[in-house]
PDB file of N, CA and C in Angstrom:
ATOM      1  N   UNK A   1     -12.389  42.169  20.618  1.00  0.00           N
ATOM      2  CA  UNK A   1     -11.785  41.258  19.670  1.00  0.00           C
ATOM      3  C   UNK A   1     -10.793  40.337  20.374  1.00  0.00           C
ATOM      4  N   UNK A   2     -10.219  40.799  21.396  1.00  0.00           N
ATOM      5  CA  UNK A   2      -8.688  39.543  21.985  1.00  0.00           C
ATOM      6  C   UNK A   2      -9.932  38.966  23.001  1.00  0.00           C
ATOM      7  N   UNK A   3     -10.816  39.587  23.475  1.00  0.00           N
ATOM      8  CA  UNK A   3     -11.389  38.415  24.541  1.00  0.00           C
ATOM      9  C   UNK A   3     -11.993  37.119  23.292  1.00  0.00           C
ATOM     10  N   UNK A   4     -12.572  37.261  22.209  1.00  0.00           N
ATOM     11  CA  UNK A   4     -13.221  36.295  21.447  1.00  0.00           C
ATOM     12  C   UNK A   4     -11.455  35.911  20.672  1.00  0.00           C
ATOM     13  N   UNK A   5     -10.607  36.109  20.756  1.00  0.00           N
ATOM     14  CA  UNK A   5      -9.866  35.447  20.188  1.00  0.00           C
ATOM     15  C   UNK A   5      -9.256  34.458  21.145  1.00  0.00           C
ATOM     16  N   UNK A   6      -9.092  34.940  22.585  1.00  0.00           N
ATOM     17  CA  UNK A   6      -9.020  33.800  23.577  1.00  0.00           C
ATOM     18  C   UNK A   6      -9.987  32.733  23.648  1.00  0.00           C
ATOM     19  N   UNK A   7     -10.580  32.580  23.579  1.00  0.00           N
ATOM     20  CA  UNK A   7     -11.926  32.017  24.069  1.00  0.00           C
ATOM     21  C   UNK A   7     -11.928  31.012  22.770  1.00  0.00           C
ATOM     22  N   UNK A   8     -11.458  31.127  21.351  1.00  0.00           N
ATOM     23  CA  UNK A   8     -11.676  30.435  20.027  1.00  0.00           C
ATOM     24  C   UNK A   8     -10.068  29.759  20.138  1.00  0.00           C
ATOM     25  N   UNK A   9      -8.857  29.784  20.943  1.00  0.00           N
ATOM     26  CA  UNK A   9      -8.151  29.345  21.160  1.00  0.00           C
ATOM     27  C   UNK A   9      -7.869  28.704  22.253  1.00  0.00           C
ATOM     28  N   UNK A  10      -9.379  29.027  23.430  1.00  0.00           N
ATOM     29  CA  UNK A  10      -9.135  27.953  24.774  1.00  0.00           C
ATOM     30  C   UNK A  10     -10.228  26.631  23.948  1.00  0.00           C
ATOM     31  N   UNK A  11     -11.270  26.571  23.113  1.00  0.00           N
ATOM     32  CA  UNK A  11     -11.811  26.047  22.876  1.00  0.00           C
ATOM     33  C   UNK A  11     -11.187  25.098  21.593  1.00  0.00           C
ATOM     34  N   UNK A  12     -10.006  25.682  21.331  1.00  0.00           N
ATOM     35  CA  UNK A  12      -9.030  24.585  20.229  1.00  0.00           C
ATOM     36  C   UNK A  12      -8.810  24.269  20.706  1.00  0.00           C
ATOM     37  N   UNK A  13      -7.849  24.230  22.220  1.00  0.00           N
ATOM     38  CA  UNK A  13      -6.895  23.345  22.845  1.00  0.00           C
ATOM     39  C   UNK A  13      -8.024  22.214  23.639  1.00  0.00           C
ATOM     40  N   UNK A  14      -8.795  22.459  23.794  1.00  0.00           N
ATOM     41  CA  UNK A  14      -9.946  21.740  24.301  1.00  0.00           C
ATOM     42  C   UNK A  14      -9.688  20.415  23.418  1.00  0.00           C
ATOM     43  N   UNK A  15     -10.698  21.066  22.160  1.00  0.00           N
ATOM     44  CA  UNK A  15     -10.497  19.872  20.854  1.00  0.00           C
ATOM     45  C   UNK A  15      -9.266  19.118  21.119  1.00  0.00           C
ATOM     46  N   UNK A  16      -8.280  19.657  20.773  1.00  0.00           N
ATOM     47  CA  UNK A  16      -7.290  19.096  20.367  1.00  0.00           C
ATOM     48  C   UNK A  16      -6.723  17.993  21.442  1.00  0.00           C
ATOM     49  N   UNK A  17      -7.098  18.333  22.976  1.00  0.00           N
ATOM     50  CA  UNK A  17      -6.883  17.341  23.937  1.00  0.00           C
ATOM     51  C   UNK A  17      -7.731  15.450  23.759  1.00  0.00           C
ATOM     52  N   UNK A  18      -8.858  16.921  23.533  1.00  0.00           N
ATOM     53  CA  UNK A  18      -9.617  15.649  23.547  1.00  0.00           C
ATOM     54  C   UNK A  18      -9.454  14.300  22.276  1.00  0.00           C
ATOM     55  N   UNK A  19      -9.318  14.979  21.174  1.00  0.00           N
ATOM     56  CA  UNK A  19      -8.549  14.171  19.848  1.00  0.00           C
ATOM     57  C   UNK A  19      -7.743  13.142  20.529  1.00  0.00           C
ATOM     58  N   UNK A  20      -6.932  13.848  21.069  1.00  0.00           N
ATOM     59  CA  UNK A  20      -5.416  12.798  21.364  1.00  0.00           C
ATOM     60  C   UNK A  20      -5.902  11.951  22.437  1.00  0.00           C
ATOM     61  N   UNK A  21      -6.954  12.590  23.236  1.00  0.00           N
ATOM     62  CA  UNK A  21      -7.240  11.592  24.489  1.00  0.00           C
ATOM     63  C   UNK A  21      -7.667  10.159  23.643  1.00  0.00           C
ATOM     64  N   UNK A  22      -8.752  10.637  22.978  1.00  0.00           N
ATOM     65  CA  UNK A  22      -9.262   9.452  21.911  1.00  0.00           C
ATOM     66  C   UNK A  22      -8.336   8.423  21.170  1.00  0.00           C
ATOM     67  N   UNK A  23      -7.686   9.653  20.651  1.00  0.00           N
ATOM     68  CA  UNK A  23      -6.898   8.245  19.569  1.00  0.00           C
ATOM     69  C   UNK A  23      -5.870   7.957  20.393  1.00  0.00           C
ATOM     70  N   UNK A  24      -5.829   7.923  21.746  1.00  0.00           N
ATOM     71  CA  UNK A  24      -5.133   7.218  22.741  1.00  0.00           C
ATOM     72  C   UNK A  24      -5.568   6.098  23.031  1.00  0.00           C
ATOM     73  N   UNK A  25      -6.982   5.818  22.823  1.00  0.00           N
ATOM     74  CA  UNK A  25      -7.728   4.771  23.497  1.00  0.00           C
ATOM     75  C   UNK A  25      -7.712   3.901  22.082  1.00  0.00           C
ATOM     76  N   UNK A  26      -7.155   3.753  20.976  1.00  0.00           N
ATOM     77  CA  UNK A  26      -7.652   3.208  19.818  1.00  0.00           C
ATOM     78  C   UNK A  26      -6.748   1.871  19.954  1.00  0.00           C
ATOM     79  N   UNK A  27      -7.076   0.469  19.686  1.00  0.00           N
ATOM     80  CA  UNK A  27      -6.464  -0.360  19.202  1.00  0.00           C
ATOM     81  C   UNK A  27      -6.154  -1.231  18.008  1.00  0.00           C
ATOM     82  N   UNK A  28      -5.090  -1.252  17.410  1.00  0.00           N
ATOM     83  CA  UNK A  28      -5.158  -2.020  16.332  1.00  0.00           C
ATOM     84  C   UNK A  28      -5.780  -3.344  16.035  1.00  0.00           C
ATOM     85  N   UNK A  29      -6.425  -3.437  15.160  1.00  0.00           N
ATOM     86  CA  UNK A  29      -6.930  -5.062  14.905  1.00  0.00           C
ATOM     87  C   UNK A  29      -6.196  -5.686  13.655  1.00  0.00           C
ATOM     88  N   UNK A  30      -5.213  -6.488  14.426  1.00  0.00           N
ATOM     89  CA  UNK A  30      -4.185  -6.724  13.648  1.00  0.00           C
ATOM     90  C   UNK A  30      -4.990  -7.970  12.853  1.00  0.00           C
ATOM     91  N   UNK A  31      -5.797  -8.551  12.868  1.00  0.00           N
ATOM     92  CA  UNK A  31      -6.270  -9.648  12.385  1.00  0.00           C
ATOM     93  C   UNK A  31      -7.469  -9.434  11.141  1.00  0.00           C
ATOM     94  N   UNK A  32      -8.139  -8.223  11.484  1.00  0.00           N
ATOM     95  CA  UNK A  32      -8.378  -7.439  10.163  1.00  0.00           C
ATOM     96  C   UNK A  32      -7.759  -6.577   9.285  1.00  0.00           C
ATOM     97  N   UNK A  33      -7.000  -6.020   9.721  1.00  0.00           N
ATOM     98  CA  UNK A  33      -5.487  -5.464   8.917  1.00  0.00           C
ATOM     99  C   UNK A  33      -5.010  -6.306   8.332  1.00  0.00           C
ATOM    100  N   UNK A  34      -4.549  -8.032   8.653  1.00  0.00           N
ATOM    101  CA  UNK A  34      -4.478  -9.037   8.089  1.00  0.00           C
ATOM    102  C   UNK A  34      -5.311  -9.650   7.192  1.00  0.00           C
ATOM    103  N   UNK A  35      -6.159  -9.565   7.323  1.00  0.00           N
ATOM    104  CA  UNK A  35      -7.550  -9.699   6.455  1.00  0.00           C
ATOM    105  C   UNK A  35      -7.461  -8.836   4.779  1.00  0.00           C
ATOM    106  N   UNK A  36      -7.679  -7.652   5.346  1.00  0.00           N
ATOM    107  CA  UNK A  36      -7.899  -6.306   4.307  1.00  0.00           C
ATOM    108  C   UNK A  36      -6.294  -6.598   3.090  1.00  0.00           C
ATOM    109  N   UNK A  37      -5.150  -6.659   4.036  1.00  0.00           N
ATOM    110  CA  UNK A  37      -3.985  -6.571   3.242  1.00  0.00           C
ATOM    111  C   UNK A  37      -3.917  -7.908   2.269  1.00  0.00           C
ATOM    112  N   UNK A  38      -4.618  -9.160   2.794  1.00  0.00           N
ATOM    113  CA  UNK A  38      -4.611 -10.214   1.572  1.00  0.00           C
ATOM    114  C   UNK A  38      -5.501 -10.661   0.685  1.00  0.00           C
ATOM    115  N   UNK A  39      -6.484  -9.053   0.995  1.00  0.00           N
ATOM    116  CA  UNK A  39      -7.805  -8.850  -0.036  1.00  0.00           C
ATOM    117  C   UNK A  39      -6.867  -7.836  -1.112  1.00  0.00           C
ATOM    118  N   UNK A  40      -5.785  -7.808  -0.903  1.00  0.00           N
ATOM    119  CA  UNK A  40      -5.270  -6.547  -1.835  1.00  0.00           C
ATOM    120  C   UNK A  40      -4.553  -6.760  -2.694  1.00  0.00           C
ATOM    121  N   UNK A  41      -4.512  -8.238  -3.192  1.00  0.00           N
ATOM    122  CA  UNK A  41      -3.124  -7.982  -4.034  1.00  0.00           C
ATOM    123  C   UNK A  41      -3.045  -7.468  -4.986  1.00  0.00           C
ATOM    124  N   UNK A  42      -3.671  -6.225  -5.901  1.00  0.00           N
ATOM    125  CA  UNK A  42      -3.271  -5.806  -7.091  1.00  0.00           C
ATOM    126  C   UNK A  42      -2.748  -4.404  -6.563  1.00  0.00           C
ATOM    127  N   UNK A  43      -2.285  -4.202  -5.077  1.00  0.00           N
ATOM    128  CA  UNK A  43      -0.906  -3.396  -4.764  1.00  0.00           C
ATOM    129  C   UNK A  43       0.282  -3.807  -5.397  1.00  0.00           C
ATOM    130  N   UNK A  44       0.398  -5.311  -5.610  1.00  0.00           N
ATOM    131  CA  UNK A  44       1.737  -6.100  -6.154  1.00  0.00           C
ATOM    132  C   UNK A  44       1.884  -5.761  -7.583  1.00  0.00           C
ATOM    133  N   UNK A  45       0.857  -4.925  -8.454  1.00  0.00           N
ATOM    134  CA  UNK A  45       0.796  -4.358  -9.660  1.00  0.00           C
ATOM    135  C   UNK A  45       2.045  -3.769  -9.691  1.00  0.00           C
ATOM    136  N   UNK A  46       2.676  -2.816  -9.097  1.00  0.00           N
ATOM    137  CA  UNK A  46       3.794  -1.981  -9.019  1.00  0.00           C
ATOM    138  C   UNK A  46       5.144  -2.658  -8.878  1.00  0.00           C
ATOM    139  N   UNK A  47       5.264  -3.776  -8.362  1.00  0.00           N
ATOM    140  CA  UNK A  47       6.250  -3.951  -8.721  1.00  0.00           C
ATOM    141  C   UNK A  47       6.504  -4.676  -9.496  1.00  0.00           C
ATOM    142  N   UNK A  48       5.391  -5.460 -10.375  1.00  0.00           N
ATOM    143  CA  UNK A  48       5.306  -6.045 -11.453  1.00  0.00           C
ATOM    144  C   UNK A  48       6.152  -5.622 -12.497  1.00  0.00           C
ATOM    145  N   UNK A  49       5.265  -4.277 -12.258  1.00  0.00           N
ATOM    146  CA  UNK A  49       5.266  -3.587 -13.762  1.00  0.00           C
ATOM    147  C   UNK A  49       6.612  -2.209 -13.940  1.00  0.00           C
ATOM    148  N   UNK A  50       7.470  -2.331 -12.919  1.00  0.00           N
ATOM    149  CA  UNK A  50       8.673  -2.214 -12.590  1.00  0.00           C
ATOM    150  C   UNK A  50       9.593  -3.420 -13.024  1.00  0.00           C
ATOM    151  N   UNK A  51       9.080  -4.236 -12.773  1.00  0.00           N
ATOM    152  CA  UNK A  51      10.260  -5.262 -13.367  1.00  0.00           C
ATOM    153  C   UNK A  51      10.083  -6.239 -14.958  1.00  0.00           C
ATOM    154  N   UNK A  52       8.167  -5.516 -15.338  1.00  0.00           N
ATOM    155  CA  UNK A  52       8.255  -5.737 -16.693  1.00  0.00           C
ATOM    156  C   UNK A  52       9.359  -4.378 -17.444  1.00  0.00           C
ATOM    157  N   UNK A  53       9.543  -3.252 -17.158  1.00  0.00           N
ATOM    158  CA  UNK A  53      10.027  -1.969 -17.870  1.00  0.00           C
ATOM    159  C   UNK A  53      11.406  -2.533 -17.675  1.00  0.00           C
ATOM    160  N   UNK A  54      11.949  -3.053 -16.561  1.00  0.00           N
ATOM    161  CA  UNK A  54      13.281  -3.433 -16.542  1.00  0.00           C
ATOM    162  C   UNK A  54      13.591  -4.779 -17.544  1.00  0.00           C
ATOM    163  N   UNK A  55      12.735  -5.747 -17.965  1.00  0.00           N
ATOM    164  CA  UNK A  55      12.895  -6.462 -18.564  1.00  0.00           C
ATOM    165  C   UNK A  55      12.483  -6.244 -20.591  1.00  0.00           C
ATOM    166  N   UNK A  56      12.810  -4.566 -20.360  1.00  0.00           N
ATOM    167  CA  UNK A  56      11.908  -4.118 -21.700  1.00  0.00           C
ATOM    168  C   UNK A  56      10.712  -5.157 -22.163  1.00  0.00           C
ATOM    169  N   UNK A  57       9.462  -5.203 -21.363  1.00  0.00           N
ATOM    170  CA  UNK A  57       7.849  -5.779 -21.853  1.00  0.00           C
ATOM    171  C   UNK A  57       7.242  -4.511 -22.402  1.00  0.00           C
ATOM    172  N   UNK A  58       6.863  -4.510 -23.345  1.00  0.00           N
ATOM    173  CA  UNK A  58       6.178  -3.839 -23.968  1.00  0.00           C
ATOM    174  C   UNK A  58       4.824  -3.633 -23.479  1.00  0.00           C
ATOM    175  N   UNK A  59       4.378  -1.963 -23.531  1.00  0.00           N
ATOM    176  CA  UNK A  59       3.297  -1.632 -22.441  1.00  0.00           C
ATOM    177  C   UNK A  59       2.762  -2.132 -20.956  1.00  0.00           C
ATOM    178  N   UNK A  60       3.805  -2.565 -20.526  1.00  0.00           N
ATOM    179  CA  UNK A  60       3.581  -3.103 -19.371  1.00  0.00           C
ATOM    180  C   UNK A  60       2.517  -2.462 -18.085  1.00  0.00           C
ATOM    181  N   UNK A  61       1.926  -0.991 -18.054  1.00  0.00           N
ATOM    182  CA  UNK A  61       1.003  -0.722 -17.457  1.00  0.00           C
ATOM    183  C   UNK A  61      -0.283  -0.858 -17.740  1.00  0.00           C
ATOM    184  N   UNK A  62      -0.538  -0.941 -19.020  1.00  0.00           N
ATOM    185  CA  UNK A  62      -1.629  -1.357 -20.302  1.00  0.00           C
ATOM    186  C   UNK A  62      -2.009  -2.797 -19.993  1.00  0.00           C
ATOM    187  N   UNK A  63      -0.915  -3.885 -19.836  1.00  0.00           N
ATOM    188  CA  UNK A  63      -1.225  -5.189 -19.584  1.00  0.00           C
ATOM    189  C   UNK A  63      -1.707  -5.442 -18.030  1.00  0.00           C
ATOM    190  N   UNK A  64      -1.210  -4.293 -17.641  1.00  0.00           N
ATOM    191  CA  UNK A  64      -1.512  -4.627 -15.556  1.00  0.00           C
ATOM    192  C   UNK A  64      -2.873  -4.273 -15.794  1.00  0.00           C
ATOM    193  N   UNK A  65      -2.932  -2.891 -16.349  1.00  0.00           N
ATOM    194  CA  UNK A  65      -4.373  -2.237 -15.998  1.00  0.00           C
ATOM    195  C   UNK A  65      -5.409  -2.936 -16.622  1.00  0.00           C
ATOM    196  N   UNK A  66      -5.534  -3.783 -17.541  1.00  0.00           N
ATOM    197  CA  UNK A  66      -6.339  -4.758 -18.379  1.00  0.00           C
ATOM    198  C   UNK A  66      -6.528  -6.000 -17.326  1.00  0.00           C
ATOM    199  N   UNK A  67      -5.586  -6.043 -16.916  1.00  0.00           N
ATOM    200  CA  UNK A  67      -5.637  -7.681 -15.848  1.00  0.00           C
ATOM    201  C   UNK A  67      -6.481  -6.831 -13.991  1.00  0.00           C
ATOM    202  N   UNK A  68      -5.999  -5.585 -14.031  1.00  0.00           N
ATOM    203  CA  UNK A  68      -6.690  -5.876 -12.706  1.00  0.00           C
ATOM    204  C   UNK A  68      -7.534  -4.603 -12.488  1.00  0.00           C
ATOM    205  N   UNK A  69      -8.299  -3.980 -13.781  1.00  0.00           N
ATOM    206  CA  UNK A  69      -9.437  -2.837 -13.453  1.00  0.00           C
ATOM    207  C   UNK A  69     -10.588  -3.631 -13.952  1.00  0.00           C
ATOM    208  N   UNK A  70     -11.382  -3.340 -12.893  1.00  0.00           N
ATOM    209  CA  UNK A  70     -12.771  -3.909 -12.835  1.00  0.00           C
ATOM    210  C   UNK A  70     -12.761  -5.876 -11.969  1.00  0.00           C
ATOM    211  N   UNK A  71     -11.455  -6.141 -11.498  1.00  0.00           N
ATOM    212  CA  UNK A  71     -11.406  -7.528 -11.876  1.00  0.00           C
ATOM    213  C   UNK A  71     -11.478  -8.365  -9.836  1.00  0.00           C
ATOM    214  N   UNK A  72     -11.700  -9.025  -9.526  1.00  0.00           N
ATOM    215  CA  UNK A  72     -10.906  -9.199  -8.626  1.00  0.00           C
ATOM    216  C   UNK A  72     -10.068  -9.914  -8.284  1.00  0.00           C
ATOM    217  N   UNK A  73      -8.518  -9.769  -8.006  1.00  0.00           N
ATOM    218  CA  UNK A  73      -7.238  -9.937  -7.909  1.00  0.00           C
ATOM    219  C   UNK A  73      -7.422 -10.741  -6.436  1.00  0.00           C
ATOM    220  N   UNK A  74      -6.578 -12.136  -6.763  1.00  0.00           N
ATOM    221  CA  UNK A  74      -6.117 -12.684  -5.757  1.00  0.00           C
ATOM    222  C   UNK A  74      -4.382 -13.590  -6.023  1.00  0.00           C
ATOM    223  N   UNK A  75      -4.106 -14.279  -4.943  1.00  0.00           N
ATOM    224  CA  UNK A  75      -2.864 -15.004  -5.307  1.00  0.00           C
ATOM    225  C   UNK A  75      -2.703 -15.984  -6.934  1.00  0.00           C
ATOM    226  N   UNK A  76      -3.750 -16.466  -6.878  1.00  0.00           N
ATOM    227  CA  UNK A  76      -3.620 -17.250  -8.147  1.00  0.00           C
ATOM    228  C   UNK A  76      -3.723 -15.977  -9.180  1.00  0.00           C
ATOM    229  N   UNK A  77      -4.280 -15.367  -9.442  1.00  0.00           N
ATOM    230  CA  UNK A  77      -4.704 -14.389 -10.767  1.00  0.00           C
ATOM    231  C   UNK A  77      -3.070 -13.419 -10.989  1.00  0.00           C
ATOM    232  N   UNK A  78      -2.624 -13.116  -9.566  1.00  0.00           N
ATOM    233  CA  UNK A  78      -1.023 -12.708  -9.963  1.00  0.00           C
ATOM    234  C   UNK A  78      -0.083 -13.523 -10.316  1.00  0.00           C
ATOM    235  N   UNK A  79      -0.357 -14.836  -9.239  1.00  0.00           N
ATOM    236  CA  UNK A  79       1.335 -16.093  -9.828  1.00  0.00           C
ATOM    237  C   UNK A  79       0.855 -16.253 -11.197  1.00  0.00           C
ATOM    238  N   UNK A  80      -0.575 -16.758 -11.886  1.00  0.00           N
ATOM    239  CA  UNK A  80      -0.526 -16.793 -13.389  1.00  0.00           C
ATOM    240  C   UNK A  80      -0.010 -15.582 -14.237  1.00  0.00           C
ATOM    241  N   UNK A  81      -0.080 -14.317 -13.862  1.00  0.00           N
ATOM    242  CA  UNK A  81       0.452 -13.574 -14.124  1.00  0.00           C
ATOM    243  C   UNK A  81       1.768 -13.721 -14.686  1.00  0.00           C
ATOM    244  N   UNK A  82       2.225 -13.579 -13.649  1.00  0.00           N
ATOM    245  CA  UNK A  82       3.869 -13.632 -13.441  1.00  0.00           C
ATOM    246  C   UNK A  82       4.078 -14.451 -14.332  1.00  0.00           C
ATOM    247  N   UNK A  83       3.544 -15.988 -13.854  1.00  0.00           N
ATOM    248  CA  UNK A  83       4.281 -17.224 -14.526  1.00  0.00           C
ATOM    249  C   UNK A  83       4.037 -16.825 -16.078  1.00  0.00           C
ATOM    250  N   UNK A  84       2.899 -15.872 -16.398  1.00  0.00           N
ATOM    251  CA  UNK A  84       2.509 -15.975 -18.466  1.00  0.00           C
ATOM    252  C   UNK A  84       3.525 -14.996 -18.989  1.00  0.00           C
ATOM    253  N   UNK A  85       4.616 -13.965 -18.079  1.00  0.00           N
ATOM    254  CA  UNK A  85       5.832 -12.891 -18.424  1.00  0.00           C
ATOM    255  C   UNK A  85       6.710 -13.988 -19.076  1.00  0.00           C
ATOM    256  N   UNK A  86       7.428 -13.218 -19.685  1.00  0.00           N
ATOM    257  CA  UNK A  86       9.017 -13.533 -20.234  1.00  0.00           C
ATOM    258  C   UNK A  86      10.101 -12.621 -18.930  1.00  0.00           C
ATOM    259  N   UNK A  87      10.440 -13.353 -18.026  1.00  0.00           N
ATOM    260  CA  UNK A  87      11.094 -12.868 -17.499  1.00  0.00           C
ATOM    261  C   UNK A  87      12.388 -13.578 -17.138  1.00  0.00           C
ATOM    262  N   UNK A  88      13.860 -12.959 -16.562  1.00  0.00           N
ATOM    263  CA  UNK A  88      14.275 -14.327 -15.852  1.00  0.00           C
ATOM    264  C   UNK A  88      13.880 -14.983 -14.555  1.00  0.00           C
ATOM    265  N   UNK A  89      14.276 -16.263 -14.620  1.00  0.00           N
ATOM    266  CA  UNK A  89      13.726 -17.106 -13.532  1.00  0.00           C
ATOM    267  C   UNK A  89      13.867 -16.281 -11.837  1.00  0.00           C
ATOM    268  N   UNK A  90      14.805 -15.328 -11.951  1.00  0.00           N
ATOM    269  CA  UNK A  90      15.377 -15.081 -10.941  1.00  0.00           C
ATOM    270  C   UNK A  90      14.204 -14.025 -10.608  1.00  0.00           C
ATOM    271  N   UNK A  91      14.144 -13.142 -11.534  1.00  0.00           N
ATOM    272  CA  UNK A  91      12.714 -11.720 -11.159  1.00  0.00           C
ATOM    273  C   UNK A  91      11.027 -12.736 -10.588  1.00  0.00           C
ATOM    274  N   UNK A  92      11.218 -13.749 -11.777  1.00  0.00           N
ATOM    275  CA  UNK A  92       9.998 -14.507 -11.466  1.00  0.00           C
ATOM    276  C   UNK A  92       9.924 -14.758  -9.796  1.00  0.00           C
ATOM    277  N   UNK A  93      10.728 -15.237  -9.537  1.00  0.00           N
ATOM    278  CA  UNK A  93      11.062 -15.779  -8.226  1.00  0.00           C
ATOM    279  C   UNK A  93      10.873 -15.165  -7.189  1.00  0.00           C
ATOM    280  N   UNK A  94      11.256 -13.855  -7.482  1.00  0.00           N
ATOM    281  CA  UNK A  94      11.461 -12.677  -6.320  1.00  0.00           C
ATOM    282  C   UNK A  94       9.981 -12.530  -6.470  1.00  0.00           C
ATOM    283  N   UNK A  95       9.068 -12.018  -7.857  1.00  0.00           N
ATOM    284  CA  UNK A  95       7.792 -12.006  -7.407  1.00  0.00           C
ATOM    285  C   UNK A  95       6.993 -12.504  -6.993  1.00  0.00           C
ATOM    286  N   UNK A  96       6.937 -13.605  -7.270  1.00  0.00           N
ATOM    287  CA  UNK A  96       6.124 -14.902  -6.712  1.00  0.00           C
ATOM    288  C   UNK A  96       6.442 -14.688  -5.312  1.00  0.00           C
ATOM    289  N   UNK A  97       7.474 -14.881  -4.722  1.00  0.00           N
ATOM    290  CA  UNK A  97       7.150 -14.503  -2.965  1.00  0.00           C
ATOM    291  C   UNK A  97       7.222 -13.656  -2.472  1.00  0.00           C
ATOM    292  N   UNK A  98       6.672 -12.338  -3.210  1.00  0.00           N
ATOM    293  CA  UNK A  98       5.880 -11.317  -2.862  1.00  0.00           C
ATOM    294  C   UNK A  98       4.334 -11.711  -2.316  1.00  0.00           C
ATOM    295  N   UNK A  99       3.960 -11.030  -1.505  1.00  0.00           N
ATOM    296  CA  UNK A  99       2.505 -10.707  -0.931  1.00  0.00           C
ATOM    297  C   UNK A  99       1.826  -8.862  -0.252  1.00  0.00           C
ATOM    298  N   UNK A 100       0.941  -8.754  -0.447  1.00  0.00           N
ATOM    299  CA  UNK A 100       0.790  -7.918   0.006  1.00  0.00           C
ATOM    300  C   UNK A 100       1.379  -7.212   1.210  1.00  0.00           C
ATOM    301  N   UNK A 101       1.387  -8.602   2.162  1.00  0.00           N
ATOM    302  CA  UNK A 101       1.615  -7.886   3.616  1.00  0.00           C
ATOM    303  C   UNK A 101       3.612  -7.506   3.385  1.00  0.00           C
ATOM    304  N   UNK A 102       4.110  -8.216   2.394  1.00  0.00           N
ATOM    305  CA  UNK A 102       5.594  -8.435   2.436  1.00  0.00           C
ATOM    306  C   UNK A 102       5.809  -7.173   1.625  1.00  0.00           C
ATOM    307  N   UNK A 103       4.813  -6.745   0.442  1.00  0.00           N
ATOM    308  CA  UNK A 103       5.501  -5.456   0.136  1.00  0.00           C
ATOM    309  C   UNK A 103       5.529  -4.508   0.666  1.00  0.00           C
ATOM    310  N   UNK A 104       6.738  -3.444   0.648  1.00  0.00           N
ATOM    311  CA  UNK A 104       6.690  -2.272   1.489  1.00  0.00           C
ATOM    312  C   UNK A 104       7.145  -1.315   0.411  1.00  0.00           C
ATOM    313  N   UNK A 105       7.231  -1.467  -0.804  1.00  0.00           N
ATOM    314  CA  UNK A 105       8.375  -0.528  -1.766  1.00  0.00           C
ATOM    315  C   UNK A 105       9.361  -0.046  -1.021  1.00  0.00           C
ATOM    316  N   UNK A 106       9.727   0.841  -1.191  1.00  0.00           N
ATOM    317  CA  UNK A 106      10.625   2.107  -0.682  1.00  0.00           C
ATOM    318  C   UNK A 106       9.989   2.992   0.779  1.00  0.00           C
ATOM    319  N   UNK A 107       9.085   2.311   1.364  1.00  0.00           N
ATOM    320  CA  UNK A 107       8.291   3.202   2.316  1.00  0.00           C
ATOM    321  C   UNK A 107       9.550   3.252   3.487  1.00  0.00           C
ATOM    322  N   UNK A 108      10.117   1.812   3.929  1.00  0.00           N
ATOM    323  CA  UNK A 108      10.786   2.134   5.491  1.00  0.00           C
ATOM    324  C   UNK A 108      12.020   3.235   5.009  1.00  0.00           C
ATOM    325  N   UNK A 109      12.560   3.039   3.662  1.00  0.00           N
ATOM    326  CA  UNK A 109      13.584   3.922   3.526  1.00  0.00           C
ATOM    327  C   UNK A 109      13.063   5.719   3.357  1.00  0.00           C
ATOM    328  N   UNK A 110      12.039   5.918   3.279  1.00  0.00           N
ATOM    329  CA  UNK A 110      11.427   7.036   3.172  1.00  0.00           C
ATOM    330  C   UNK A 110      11.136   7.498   4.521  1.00  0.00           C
ATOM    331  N   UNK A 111      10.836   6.360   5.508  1.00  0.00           N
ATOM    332  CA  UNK A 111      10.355   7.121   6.222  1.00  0.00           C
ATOM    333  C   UNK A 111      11.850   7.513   7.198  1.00  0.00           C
ATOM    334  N   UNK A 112      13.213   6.267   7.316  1.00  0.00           N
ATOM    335  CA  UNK A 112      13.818   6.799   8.151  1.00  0.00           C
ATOM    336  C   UNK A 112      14.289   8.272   7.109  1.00  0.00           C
ATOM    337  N   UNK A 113      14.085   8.682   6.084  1.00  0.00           N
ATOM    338  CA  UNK A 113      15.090   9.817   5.241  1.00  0.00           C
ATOM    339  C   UNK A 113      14.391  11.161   6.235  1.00  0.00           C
ATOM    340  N   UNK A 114      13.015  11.184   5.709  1.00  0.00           N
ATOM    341  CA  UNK A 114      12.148  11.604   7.448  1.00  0.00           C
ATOM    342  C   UNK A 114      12.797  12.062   8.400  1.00  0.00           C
ATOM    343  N   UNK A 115      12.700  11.062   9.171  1.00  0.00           N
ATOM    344  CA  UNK A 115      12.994  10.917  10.613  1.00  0.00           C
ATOM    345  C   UNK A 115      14.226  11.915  11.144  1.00  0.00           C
TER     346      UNK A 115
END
């Protein structure tokens, strides 16, 4: 039994070298990452519909999920968005120069809490 338990733990560390050797060799393609992230904007749903609840809008996840399930979401289909809210000028504002690649929510503060 300890010789087959060596042998199932020289053959993990094996794997596991080899994993890291790999995703050593990987490079980012920042220009399709760029791509993909401004095929995405109904990520910007969330903070929409965060600042419809702050502006008491009534059902405000009901109105997101109607505007962007089944649909496909781009820059114009959110600024009309935005612009058809009752909001103040000032929230409007902040959303409108939102973009995919610019939102981050709460992620960098999560990750230094992490760190």
């Amino acid at each position: 039994m300890l010789r087959n338990r060596r042998g199932g733990f020289g053959y993990s560390m094996i794997a596991y070298r080899s994993t890291l050797k790999g995703l050593g060799k990987l490079k980012l393609n920042e220009h399709k990452l760029a791509a993909d992230l401004d095929s995405a904007w109904e990520v910007l749903a969330e903070p929409i519909q965060t600042v419809m609840r702050k502006a008491g809008i009534d059902k405000p996840y009901e109105k997101l999920k109607e505007l962007t399930r089944g649909q496909t979401i781009d820059r114009d289909t959110i600024h009309a968005f935005v612009e058809s809210l009752e909001l103040a000028d000032e929230d409007k504002e902040r959303l409108l120069e939102m973009s995919p690649a610019s939102y981050t929510s709460m992620a960098a503060e999560i990750v230094e809490l992490l760190d």
